[in-house]
N, C-alpha and C. Protein backbone atom coordinates (compact mmCIF):
# COMPACT_ATOMS: atom_id res chain seq x y z
N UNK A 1 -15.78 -92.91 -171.07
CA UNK A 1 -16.28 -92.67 -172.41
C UNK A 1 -17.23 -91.47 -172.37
N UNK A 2 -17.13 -90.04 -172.79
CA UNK A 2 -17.69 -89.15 -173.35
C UNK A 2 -19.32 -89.69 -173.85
N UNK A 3 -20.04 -88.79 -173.13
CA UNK A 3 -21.41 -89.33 -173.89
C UNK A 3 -21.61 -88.43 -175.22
N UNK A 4 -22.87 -88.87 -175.62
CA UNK A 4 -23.04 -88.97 -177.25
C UNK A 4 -23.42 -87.54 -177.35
N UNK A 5 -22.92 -86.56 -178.25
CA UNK A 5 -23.77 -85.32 -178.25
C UNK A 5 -25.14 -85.20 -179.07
N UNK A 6 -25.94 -84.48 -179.08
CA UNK A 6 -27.20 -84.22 -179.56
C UNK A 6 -26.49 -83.45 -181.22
N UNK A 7 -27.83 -84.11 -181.90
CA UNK A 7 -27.47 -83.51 -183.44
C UNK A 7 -27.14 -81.70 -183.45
N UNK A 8 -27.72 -81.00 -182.69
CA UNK A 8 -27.68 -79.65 -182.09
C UNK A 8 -26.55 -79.62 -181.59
N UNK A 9 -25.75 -80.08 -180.98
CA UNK A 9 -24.39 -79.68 -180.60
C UNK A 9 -23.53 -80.41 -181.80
N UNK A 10 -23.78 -81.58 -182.82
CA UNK A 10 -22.65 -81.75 -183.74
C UNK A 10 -22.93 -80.80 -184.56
N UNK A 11 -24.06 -79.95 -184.55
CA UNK A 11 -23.91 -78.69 -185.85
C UNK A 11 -23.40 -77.17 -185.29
N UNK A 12 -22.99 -77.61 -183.91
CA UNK A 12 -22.31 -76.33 -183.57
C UNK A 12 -20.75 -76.72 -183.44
N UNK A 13 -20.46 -77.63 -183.41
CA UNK A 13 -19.00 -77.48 -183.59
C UNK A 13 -18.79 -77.61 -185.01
N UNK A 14 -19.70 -78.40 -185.57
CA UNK A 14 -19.61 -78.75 -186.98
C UNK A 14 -19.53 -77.11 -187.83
N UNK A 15 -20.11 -76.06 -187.18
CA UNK A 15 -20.28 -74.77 -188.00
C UNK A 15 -18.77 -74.12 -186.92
N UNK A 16 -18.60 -74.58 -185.89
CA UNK A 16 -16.94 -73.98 -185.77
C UNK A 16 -16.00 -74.20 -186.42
N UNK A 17 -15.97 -74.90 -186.50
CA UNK A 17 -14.75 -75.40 -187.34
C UNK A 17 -14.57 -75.32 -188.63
N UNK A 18 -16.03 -75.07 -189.36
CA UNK A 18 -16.18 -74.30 -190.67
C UNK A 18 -15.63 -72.79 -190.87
N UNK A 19 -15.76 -72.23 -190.15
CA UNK A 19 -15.55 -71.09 -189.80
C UNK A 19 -14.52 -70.49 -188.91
N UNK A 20 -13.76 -71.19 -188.79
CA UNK A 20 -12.76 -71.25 -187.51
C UNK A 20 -11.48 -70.34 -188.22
N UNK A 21 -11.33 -70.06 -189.68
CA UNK A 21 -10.58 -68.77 -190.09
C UNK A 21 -11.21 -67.95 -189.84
N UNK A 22 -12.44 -68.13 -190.22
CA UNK A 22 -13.08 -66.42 -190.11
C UNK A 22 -12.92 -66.05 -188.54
N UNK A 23 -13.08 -67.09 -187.93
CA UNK A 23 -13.55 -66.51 -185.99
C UNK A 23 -11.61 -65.96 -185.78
N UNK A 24 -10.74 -67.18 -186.31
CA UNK A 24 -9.36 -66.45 -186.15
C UNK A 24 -8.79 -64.95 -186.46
N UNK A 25 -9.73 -64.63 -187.67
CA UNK A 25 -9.16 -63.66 -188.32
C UNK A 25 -9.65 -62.34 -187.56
N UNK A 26 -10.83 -62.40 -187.08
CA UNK A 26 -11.75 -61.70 -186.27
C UNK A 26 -10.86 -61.44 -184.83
N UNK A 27 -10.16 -61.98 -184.29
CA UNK A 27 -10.07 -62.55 -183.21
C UNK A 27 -8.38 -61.66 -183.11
N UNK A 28 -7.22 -61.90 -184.44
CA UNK A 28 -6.69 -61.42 -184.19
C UNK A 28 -6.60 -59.87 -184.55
N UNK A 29 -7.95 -59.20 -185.34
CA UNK A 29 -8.03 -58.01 -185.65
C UNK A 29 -8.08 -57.12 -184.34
N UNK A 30 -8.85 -57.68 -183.58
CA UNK A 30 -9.32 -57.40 -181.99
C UNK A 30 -7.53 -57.44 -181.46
N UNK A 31 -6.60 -58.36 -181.26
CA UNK A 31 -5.46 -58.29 -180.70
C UNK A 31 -4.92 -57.20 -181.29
N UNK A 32 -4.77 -56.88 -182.44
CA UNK A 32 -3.66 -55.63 -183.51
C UNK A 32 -4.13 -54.41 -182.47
N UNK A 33 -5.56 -54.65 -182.31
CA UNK A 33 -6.18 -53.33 -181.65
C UNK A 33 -5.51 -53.12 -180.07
N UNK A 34 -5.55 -53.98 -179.62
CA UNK A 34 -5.09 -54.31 -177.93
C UNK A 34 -3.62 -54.02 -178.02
N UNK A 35 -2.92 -54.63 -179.34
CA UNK A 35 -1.13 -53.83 -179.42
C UNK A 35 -1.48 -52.39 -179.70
N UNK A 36 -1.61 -52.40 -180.05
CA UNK A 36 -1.78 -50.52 -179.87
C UNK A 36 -1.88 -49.39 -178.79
N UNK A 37 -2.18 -50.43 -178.09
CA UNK A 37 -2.82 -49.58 -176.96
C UNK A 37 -1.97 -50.34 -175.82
N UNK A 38 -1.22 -51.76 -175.96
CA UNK A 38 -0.23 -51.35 -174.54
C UNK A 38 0.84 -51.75 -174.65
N UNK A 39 1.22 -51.92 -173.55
CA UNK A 39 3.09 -51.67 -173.99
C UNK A 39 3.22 -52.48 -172.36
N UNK A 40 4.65 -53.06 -172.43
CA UNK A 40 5.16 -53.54 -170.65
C UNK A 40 4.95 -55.19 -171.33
N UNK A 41 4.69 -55.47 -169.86
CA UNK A 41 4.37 -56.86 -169.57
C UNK A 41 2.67 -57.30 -170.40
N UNK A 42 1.76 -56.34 -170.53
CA UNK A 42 0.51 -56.38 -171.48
C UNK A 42 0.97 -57.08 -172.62
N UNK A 43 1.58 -56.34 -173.54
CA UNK A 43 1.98 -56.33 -174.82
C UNK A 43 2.56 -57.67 -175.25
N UNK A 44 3.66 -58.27 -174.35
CA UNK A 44 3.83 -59.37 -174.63
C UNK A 44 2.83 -60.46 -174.41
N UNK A 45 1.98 -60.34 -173.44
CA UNK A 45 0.46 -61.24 -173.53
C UNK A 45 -0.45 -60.85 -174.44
N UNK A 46 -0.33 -59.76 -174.83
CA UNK A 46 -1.14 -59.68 -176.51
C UNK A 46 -0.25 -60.21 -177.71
N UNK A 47 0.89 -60.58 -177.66
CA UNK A 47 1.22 -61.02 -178.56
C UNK A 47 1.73 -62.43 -178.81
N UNK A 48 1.80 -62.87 -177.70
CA UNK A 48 1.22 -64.41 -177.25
C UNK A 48 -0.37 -64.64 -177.71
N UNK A 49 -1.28 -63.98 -177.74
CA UNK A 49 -2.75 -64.28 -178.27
C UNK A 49 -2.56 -64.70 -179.61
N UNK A 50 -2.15 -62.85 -180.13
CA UNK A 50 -2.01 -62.66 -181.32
C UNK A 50 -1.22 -63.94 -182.40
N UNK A 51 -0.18 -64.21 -181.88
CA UNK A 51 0.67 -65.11 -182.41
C UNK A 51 -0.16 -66.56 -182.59
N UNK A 52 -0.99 -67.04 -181.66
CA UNK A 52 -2.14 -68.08 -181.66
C UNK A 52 -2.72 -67.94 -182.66
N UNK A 53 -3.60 -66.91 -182.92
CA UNK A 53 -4.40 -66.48 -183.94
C UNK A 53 -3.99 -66.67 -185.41
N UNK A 54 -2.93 -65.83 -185.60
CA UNK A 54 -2.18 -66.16 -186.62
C UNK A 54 -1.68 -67.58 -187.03
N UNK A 55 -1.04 -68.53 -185.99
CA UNK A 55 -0.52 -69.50 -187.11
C UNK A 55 -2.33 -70.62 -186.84
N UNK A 56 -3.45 -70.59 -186.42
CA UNK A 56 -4.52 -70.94 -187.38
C UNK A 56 -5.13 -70.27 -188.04
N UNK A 57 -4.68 -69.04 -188.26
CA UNK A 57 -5.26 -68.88 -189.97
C UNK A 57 -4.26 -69.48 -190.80
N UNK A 58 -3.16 -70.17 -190.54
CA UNK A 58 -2.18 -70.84 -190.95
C UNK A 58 -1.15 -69.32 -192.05
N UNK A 59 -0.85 -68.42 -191.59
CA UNK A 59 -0.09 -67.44 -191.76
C UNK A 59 1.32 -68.36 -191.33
N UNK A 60 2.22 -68.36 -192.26
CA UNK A 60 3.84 -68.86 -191.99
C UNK A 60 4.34 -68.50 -190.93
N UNK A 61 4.96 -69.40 -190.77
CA UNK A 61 5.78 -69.36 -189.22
C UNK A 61 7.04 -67.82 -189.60
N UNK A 62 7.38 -68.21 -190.42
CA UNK A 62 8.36 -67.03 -190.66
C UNK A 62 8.29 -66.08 -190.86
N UNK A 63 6.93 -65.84 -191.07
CA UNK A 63 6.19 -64.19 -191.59
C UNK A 63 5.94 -63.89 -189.84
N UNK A 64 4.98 -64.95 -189.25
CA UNK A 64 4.34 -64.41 -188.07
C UNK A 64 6.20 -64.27 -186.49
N UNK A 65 7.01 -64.67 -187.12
CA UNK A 65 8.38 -64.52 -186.87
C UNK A 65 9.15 -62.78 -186.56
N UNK A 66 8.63 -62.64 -187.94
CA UNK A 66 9.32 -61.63 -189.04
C UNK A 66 8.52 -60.12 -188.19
N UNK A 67 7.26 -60.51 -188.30
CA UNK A 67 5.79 -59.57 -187.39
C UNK A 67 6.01 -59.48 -186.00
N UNK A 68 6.66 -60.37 -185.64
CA UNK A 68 7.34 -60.18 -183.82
C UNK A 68 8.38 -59.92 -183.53
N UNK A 69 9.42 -59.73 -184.32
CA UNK A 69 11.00 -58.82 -183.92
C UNK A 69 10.59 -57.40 -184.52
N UNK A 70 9.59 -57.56 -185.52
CA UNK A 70 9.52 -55.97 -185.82
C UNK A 70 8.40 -54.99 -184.77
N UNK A 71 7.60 -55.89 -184.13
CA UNK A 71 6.46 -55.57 -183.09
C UNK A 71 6.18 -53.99 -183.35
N UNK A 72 5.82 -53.85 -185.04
CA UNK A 72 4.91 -52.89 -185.53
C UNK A 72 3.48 -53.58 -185.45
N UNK A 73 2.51 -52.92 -184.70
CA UNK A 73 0.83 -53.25 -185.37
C UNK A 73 0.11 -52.51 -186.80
N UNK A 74 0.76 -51.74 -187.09
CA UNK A 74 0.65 -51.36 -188.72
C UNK A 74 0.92 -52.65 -189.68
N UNK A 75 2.48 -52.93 -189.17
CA UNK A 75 2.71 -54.29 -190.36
C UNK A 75 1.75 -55.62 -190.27
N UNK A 76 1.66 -55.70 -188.64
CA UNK A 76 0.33 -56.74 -188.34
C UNK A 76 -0.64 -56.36 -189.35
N UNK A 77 -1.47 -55.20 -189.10
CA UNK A 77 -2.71 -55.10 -189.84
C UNK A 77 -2.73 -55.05 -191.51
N UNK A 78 -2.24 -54.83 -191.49
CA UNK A 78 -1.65 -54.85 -193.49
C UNK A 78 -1.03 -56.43 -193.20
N UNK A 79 -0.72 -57.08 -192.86
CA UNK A 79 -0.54 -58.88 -193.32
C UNK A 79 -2.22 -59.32 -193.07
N UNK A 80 -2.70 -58.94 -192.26
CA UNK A 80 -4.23 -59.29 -192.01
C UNK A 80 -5.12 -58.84 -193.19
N UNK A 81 -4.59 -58.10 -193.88
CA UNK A 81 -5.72 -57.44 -194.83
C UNK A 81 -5.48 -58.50 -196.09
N UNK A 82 -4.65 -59.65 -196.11
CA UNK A 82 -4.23 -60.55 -196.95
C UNK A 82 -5.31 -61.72 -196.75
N UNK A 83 -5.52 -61.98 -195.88
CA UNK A 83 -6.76 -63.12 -195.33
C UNK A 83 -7.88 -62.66 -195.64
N UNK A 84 -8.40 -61.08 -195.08
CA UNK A 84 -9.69 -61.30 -195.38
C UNK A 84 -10.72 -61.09 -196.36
């Protein structure tokens, strides 16, 4: 059994999880940036992140689909500018 956390740690997850689009959205702006810049075996581990990111900001499976056969980071960043 997990011990009990302190009121100080239920208001820090309690404020993650409030915020847990915004930290996503943040999070995959930072990845769009990292596709840009590599290509190979990189690129597909940035877009394994990226793809995380996206379906909890809860972005459709078929859009964030649609954003990975076309593996433009332009079209990434213009669907991102929809969230924030």
């Amino acid at each position: 059994m997990p011990p009990e956390r302190s009121r100080h740690q239920e208001k820090i997850i309690k404020n993650y999880y409030r915020n847990l689009d915004a930290i996503s959205l943040q999070k995959a702006t930072e990845q769009v940036t990292e596709l840009y810049l590599s290509e190979g075996k990189k690129r597909e581990q940035v877009w394994k992140r990226l793809v995380g990111h996206l379906e909890k900001m809860g972005m459709p499976q078929q859009q964030i689909d649609h954003l990975r056969t076309q593996d433009d980071p332009a079209l990434v960043a213009e669907a991102l500018k929809k969230f924030a």
